[in-house]
N, C-alpha and C. Protein backbone atom coordinates (compact mmCIF):
# COMPACT_ATOMS: atom_id res chain seq x y z
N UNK A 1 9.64 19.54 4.57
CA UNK A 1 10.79 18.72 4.92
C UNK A 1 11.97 19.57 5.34
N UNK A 2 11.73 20.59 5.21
CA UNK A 2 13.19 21.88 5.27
C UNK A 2 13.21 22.12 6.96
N UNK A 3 11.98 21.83 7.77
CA UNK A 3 12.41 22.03 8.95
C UNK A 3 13.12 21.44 10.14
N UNK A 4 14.18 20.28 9.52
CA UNK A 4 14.62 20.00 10.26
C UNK A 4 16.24 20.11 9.99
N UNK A 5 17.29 20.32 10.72
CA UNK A 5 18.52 20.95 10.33
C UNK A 5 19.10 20.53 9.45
N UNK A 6 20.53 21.11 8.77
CA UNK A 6 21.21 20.42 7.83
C UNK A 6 21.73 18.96 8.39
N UNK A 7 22.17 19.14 9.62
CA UNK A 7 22.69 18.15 10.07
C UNK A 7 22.15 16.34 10.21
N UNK A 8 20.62 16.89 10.87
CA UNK A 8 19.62 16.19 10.37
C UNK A 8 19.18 15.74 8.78
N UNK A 9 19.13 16.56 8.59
CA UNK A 9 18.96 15.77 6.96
C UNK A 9 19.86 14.88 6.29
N UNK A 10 20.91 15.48 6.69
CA UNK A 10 22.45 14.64 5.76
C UNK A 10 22.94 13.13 6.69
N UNK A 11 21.92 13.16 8.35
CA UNK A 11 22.34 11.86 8.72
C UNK A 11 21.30 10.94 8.41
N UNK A 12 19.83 11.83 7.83
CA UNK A 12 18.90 11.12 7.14
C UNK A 12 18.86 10.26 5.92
N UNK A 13 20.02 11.26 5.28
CA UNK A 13 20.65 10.45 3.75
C UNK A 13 21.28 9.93 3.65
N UNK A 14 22.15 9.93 4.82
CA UNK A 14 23.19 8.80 5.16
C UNK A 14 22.72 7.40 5.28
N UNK A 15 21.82 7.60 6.61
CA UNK A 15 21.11 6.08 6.91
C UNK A 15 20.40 5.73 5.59
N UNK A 16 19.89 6.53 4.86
CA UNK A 16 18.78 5.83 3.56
C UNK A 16 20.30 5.01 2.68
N UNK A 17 21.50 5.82 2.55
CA UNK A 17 21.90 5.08 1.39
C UNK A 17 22.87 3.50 2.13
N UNK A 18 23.31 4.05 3.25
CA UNK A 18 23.61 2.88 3.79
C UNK A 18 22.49 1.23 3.96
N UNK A 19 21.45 1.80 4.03
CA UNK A 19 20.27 0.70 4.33
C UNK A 19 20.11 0.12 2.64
N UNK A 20 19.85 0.76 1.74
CA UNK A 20 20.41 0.50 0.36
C UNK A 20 21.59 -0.07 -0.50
N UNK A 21 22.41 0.47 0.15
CA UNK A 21 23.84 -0.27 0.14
C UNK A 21 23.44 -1.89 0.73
N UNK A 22 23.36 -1.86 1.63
CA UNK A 22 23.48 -3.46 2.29
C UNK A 22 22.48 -4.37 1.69
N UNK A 23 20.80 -3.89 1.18
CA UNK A 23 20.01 -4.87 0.53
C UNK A 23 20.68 -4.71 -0.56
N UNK A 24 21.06 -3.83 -1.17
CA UNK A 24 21.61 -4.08 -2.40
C UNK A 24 22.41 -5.13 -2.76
N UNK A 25 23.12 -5.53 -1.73
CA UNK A 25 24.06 -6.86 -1.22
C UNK A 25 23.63 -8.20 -0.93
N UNK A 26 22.20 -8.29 -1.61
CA UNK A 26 21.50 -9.78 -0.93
C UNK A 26 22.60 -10.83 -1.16
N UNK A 27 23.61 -10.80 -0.28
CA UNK A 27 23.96 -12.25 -0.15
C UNK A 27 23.46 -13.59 0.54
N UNK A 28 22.19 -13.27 1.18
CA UNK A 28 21.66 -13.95 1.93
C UNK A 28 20.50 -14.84 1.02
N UNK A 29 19.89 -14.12 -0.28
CA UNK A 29 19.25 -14.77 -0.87
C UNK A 29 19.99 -15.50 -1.89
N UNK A 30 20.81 -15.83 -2.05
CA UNK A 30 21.57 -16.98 -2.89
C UNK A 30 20.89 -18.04 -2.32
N UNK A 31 21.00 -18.79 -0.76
CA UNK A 31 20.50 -19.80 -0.68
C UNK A 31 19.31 -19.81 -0.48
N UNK A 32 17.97 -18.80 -0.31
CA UNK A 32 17.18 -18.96 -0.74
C UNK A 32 16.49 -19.07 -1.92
N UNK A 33 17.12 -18.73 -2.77
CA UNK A 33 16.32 -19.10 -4.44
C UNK A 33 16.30 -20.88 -4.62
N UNK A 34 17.31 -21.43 -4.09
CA UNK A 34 17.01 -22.75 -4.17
C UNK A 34 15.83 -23.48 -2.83
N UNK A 35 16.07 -22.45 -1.75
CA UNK A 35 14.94 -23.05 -0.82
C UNK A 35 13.11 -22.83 -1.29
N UNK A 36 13.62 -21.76 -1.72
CA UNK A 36 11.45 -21.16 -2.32
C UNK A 36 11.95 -21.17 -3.89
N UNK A 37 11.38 -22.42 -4.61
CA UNK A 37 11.56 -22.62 -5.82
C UNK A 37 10.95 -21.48 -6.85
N UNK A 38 9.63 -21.05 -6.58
CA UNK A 38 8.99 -19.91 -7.35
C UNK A 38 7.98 -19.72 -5.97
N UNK A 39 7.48 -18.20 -6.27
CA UNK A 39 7.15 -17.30 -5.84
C UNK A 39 5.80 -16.91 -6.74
N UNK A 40 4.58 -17.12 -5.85
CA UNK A 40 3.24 -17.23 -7.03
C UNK A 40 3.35 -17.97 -8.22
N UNK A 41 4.08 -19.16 -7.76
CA UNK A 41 3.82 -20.22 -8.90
C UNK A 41 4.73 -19.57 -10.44
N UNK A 42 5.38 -18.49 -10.16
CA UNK A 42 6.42 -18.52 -11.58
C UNK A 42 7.11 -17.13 -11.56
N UNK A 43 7.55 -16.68 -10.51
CA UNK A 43 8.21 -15.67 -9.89
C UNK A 43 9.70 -16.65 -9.41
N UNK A 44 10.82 -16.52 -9.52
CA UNK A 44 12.25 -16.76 -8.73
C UNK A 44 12.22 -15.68 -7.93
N UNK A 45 12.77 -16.24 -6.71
CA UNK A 45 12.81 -15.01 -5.10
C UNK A 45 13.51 -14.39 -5.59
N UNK A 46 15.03 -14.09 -6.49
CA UNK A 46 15.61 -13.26 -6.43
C UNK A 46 15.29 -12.25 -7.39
N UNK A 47 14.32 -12.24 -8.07
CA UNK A 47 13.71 -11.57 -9.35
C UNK A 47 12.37 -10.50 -8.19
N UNK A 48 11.61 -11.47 -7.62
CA UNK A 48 10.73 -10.75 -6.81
C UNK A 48 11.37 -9.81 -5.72
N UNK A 49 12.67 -10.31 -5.20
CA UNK A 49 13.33 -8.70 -4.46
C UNK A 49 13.95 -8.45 -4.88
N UNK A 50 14.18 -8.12 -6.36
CA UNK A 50 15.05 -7.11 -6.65
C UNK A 50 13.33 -6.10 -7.22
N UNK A 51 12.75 -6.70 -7.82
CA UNK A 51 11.94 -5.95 -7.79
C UNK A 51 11.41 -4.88 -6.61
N UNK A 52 10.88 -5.62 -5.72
CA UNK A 52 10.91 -4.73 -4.13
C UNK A 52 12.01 -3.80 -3.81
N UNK A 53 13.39 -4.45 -4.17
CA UNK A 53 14.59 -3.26 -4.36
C UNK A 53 14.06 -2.15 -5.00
N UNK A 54 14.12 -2.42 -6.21
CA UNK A 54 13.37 -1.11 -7.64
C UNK A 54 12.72 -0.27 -6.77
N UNK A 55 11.54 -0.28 -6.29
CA UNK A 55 10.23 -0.07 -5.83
C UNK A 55 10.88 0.99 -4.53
N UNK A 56 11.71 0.57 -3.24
CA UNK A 56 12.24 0.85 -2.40
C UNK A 56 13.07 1.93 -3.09
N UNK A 57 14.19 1.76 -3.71
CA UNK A 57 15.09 2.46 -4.25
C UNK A 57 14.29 3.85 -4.87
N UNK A 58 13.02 3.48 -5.59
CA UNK A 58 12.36 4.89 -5.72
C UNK A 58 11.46 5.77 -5.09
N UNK A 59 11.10 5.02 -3.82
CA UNK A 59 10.67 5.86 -2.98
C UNK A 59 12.18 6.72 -1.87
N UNK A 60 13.41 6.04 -1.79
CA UNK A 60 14.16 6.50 -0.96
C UNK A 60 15.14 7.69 -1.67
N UNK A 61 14.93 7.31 -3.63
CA UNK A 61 15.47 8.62 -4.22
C UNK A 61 14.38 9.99 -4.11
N UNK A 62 13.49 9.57 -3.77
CA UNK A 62 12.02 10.55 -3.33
C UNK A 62 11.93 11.16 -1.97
N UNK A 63 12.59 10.35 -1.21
CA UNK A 63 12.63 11.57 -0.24
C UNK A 63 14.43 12.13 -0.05
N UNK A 64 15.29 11.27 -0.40
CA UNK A 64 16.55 11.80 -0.43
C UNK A 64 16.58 13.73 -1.36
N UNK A 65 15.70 13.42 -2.62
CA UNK A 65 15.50 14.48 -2.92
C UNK A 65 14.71 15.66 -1.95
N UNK A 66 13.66 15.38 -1.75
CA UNK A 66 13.01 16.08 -0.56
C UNK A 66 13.61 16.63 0.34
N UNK A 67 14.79 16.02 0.88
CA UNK A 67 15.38 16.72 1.92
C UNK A 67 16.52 17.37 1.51
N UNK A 68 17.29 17.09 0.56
CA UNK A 68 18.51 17.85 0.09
C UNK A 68 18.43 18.63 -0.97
N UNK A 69 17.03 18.89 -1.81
CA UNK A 69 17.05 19.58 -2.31
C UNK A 69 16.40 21.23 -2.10
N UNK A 70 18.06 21.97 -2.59
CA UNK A 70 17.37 23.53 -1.98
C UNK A 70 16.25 24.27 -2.27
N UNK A 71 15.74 25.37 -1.67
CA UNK A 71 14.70 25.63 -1.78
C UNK A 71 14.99 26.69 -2.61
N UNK A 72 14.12 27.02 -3.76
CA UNK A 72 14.30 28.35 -4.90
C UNK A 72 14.77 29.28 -3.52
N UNK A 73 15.32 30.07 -4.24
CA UNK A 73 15.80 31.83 -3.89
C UNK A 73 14.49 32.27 -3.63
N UNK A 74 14.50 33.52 -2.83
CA UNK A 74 13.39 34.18 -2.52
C UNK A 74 13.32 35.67 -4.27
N UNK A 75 13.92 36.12 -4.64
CA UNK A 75 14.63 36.75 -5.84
C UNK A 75 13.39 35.70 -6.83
N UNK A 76 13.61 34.70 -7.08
CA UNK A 76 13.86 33.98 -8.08
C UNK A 76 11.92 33.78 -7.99
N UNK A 77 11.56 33.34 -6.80
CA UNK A 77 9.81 33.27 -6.91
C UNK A 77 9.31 34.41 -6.57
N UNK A 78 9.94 35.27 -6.42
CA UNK A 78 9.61 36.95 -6.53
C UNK A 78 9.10 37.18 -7.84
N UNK A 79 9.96 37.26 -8.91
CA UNK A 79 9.90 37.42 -9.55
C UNK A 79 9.22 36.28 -10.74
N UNK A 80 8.73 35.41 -10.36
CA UNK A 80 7.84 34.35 -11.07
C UNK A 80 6.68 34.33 -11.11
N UNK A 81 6.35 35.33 -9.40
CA UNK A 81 5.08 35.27 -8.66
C UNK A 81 4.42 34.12 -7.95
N UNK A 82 5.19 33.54 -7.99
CA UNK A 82 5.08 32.64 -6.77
C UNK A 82 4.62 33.07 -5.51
N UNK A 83 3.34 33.04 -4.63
CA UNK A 83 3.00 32.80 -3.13
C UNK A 83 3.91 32.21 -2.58
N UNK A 84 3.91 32.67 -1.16
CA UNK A 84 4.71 32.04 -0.08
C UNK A 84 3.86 30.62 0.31
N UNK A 85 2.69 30.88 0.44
CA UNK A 85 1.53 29.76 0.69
C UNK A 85 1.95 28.65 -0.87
N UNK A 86 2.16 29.12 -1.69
CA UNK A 86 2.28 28.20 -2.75
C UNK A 86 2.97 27.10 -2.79
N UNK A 87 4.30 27.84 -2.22
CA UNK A 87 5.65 27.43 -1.95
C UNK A 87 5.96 26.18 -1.25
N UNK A 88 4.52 25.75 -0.62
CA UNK A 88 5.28 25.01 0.99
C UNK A 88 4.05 23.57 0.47
């Protein structure tokens, strides 16, 4: 994930938390919980996407990490013995 620039990455984490930000905001499902009464017969819609939220939210803290997080020191898996092949 490191090969693409800083610049790139940080407008990558941008768009993830903005797209998060706004479902996070379901104002749109207020009037659907009264239109779809249950969801598999005993699910409420707004219980079933926030769940899908959950779910979303931990795949997008999964790659937010991925891309902003630095890579060890070269010093530091030197001395651990760490492979370069290991590394990647």
């Amino acid at each position: 994930m490191k090969k693409f620039s800083f610049r790139m990455r940080f407008a990558l984490v941008t768009a993830i938390v903005l797209v998060m930000f706004l479902l996070h905001n379901n104002f749109w499902s207020w009037q659907l919980d009264a239109s779809f009464p249950l969801l598999f017969g005993f699910m409420p819609f707004a219980f079933s996407y926030y769940i899908f939220y959950t779910i979303l939210a931990t795949a997008a803290m999964y790659i937010t990490i991925l891309l902003i997080w630095p890579d060890p020191s070269e010093d530091l898996t030197s001395s651990v013995g760490v492979k370069e092949e290991e590394r990647e």
